[in-house]
N, C-alpha and C. Protein backbone atom coordinates (compact mmCIF):
# COMPACT_ATOMS: atom_id res chain seq x y z
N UNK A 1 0.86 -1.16 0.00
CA UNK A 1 0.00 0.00 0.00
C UNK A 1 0.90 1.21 0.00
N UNK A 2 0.46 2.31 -1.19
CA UNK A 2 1.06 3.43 -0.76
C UNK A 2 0.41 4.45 -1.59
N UNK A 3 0.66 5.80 -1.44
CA UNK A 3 0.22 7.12 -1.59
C UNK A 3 0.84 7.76 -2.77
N UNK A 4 -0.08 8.57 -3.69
CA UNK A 4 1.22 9.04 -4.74
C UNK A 4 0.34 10.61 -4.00
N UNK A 5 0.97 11.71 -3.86
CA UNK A 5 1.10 13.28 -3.84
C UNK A 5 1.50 14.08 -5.19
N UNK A 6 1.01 15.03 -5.28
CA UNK A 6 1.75 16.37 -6.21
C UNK A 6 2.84 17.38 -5.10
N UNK A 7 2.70 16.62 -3.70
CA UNK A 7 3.68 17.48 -2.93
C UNK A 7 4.97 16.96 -2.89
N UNK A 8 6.15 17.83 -2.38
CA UNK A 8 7.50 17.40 -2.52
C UNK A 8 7.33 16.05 -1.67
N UNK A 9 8.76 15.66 -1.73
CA UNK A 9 8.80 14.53 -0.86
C UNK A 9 9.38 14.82 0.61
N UNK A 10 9.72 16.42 1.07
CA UNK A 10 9.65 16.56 2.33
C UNK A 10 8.13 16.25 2.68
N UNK A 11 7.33 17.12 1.87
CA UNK A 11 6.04 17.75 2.73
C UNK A 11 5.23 16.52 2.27
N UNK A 12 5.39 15.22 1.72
CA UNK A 12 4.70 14.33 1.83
C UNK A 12 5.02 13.63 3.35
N UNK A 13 6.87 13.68 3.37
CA UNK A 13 6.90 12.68 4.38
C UNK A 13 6.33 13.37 5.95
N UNK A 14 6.10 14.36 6.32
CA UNK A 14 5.75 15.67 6.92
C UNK A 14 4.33 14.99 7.64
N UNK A 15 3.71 14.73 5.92
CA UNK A 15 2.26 14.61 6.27
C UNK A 15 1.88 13.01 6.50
N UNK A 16 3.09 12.40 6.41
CA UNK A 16 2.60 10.78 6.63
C UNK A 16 2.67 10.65 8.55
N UNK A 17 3.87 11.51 8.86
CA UNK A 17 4.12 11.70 10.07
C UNK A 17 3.21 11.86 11.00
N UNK A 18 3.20 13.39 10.76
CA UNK A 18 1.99 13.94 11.58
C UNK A 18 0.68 13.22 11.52
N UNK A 19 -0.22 12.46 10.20
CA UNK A 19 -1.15 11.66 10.19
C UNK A 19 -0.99 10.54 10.72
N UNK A 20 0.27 9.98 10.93
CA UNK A 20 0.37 8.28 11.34
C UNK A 20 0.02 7.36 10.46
N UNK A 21 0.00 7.66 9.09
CA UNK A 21 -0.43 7.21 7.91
C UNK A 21 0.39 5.76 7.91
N UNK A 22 0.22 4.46 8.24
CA UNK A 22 1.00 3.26 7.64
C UNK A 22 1.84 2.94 7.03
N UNK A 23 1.90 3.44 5.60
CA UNK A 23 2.44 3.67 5.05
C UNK A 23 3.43 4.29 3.82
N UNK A 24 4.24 4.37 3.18
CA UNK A 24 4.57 5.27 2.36
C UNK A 24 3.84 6.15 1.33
N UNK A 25 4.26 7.38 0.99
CA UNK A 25 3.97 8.20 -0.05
C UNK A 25 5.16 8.41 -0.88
N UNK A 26 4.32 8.63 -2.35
CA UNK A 26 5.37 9.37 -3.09
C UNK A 26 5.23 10.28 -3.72
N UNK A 27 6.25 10.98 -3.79
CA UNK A 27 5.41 12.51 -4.53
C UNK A 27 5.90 11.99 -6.20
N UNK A 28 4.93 12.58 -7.16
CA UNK A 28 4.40 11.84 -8.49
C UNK A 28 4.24 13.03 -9.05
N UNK A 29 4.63 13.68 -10.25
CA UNK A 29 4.42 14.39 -11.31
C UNK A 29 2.69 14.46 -12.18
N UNK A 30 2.17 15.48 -11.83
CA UNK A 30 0.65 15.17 -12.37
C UNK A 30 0.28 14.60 -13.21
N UNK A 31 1.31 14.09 -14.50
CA UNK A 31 0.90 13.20 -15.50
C UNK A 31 0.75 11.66 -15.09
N UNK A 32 1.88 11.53 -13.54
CA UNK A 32 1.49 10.24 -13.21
C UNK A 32 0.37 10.11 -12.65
N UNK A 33 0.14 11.40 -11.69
CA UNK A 33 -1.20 11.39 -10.98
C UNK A 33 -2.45 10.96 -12.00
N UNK A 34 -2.47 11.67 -13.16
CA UNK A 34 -3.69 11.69 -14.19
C UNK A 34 -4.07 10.02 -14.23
N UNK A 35 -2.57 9.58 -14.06
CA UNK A 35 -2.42 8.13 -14.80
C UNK A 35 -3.35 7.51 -14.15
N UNK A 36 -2.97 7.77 -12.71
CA UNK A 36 -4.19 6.80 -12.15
C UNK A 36 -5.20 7.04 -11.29
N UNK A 37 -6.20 8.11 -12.04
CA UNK A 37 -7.16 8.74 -11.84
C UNK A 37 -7.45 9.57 -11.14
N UNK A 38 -6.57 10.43 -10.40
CA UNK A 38 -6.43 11.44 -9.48
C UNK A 38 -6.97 12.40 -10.01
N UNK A 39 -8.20 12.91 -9.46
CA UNK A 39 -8.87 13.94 -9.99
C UNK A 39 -8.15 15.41 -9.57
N UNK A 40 -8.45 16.34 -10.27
CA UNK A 40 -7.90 17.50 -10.11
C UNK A 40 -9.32 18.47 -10.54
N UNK A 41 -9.52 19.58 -9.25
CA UNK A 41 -10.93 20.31 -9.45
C UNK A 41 -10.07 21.96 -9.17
N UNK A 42 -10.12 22.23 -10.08
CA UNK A 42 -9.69 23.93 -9.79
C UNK A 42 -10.51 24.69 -8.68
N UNK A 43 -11.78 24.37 -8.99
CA UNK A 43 -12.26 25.05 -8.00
C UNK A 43 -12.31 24.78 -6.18
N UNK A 44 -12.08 23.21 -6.19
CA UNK A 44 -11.61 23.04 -4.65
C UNK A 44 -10.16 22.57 -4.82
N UNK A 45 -9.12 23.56 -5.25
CA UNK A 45 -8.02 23.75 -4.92
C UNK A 45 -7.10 22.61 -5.28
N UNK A 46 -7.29 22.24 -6.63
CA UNK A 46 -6.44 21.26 -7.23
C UNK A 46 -6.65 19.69 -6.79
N UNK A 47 -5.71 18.78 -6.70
CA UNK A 47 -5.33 17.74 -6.11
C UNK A 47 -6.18 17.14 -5.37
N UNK A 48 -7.45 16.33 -5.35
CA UNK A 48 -7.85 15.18 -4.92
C UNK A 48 -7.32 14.07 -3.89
N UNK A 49 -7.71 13.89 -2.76
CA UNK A 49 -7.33 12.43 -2.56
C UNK A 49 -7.93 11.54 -3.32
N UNK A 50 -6.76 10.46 -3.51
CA UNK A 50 -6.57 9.64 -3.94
C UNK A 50 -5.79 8.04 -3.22
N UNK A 51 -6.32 7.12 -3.42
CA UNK A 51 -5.53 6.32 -2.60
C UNK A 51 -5.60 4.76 -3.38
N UNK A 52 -4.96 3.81 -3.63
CA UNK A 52 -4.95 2.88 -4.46
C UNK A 52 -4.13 1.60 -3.47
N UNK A 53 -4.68 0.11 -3.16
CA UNK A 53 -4.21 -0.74 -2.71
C UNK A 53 -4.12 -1.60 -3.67
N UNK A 54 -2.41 -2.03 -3.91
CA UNK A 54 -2.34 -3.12 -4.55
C UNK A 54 -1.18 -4.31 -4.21
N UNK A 55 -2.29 -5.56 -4.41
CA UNK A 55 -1.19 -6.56 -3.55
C UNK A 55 -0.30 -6.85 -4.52
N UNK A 56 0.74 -7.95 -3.85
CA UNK A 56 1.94 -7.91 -4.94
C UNK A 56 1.69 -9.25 -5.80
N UNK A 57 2.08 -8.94 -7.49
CA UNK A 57 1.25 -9.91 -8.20
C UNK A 57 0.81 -8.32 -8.78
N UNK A 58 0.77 -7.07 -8.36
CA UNK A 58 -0.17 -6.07 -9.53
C UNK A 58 -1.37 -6.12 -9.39
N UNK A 59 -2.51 -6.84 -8.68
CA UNK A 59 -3.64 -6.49 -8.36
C UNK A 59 -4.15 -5.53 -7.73
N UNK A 60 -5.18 -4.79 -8.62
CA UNK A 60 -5.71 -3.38 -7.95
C UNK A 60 -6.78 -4.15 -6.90
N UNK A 61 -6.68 -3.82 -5.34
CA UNK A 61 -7.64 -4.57 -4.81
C UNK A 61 -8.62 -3.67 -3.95
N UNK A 62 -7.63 -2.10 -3.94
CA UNK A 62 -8.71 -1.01 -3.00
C UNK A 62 -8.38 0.37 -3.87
N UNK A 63 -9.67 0.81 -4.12
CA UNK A 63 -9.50 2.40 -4.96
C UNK A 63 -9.89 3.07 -4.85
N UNK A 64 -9.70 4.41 -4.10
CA UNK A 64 -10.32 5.48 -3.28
C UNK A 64 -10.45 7.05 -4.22
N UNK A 65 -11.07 7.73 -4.66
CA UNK A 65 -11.03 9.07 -5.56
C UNK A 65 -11.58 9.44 -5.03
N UNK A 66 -11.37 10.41 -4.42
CA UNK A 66 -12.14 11.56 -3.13
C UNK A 66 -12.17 12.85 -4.43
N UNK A 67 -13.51 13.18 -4.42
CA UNK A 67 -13.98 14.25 -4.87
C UNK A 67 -14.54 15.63 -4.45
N UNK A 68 -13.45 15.82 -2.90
CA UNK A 68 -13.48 16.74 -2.60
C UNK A 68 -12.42 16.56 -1.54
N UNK A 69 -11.40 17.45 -0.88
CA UNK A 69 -10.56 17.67 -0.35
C UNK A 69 -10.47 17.24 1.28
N UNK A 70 -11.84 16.91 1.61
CA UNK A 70 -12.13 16.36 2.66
C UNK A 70 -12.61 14.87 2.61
N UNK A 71 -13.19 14.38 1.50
CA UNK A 71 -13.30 13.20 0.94
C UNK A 71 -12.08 11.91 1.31
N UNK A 72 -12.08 11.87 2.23
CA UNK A 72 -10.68 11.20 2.61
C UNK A 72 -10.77 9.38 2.93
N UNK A 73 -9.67 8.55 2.69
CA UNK A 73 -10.00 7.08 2.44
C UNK A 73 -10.27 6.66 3.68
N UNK A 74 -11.45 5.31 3.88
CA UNK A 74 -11.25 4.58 4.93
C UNK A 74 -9.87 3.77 4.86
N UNK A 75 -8.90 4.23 5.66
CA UNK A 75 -7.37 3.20 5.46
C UNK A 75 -7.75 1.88 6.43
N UNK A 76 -8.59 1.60 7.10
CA UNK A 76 -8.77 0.53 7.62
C UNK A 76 -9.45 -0.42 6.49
N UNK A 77 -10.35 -0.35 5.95
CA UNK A 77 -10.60 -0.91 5.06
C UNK A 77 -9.76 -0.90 3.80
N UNK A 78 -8.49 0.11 3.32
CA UNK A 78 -8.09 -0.26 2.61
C UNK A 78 -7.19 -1.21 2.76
N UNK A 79 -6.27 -1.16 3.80
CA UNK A 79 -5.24 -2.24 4.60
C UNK A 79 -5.86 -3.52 4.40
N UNK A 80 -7.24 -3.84 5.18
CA UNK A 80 -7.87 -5.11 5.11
C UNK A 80 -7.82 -5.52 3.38
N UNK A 81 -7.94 -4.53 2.82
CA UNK A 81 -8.29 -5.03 1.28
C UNK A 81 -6.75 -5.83 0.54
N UNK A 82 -5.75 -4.74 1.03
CA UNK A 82 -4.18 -5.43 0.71
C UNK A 82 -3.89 -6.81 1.43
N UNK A 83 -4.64 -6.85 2.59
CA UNK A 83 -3.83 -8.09 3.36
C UNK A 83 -4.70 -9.31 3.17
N UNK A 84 -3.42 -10.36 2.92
CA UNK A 84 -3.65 -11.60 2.64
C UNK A 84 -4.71 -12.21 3.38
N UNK A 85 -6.18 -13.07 3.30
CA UNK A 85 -6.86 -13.57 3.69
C UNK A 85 -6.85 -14.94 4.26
């Protein structure tokens, strides 16, 4: 499981901190963001959450597109979705 950002990779790792976020982020160039569906709304201030679980093997198994800036993932349910059954 991990996070792609349009923020540097200080102010990602900043924000994994202070949230207690599990696990990693990376900060990603908006064409990667586009790539995998990260919405972008000018009017609520760019950048979308976004959040994507995939086990290893390449399976997309949890996919989160928050369509608004507060729109934020259940990570408990996404974790459950990555981990082996």
């Amino acid at each position: 499981m991990f996070a792609f950002g349009p923020d540097s990779a200080a102010a990602l790792s900043s924000y994994v901190a202070r949230e207690r976020i599990p696990f990693p982020a990376l900060s990603a160039s908006p064409e990667v963001l586009r790539g995998f569906g990260q919405p972008w709304i000018l009017l609520q201030f760019g950048r979308q959450p976004a959040l994507l679980g995939v086990r290893q093997g390449g399976d997309v198994v949890f996919t989160h597109l928050g369509r608004s800036p507060r729109d934020l993932p259940d990570i408990g349910a996404a974790l459950d979705a990555v981990s082996p059954h």
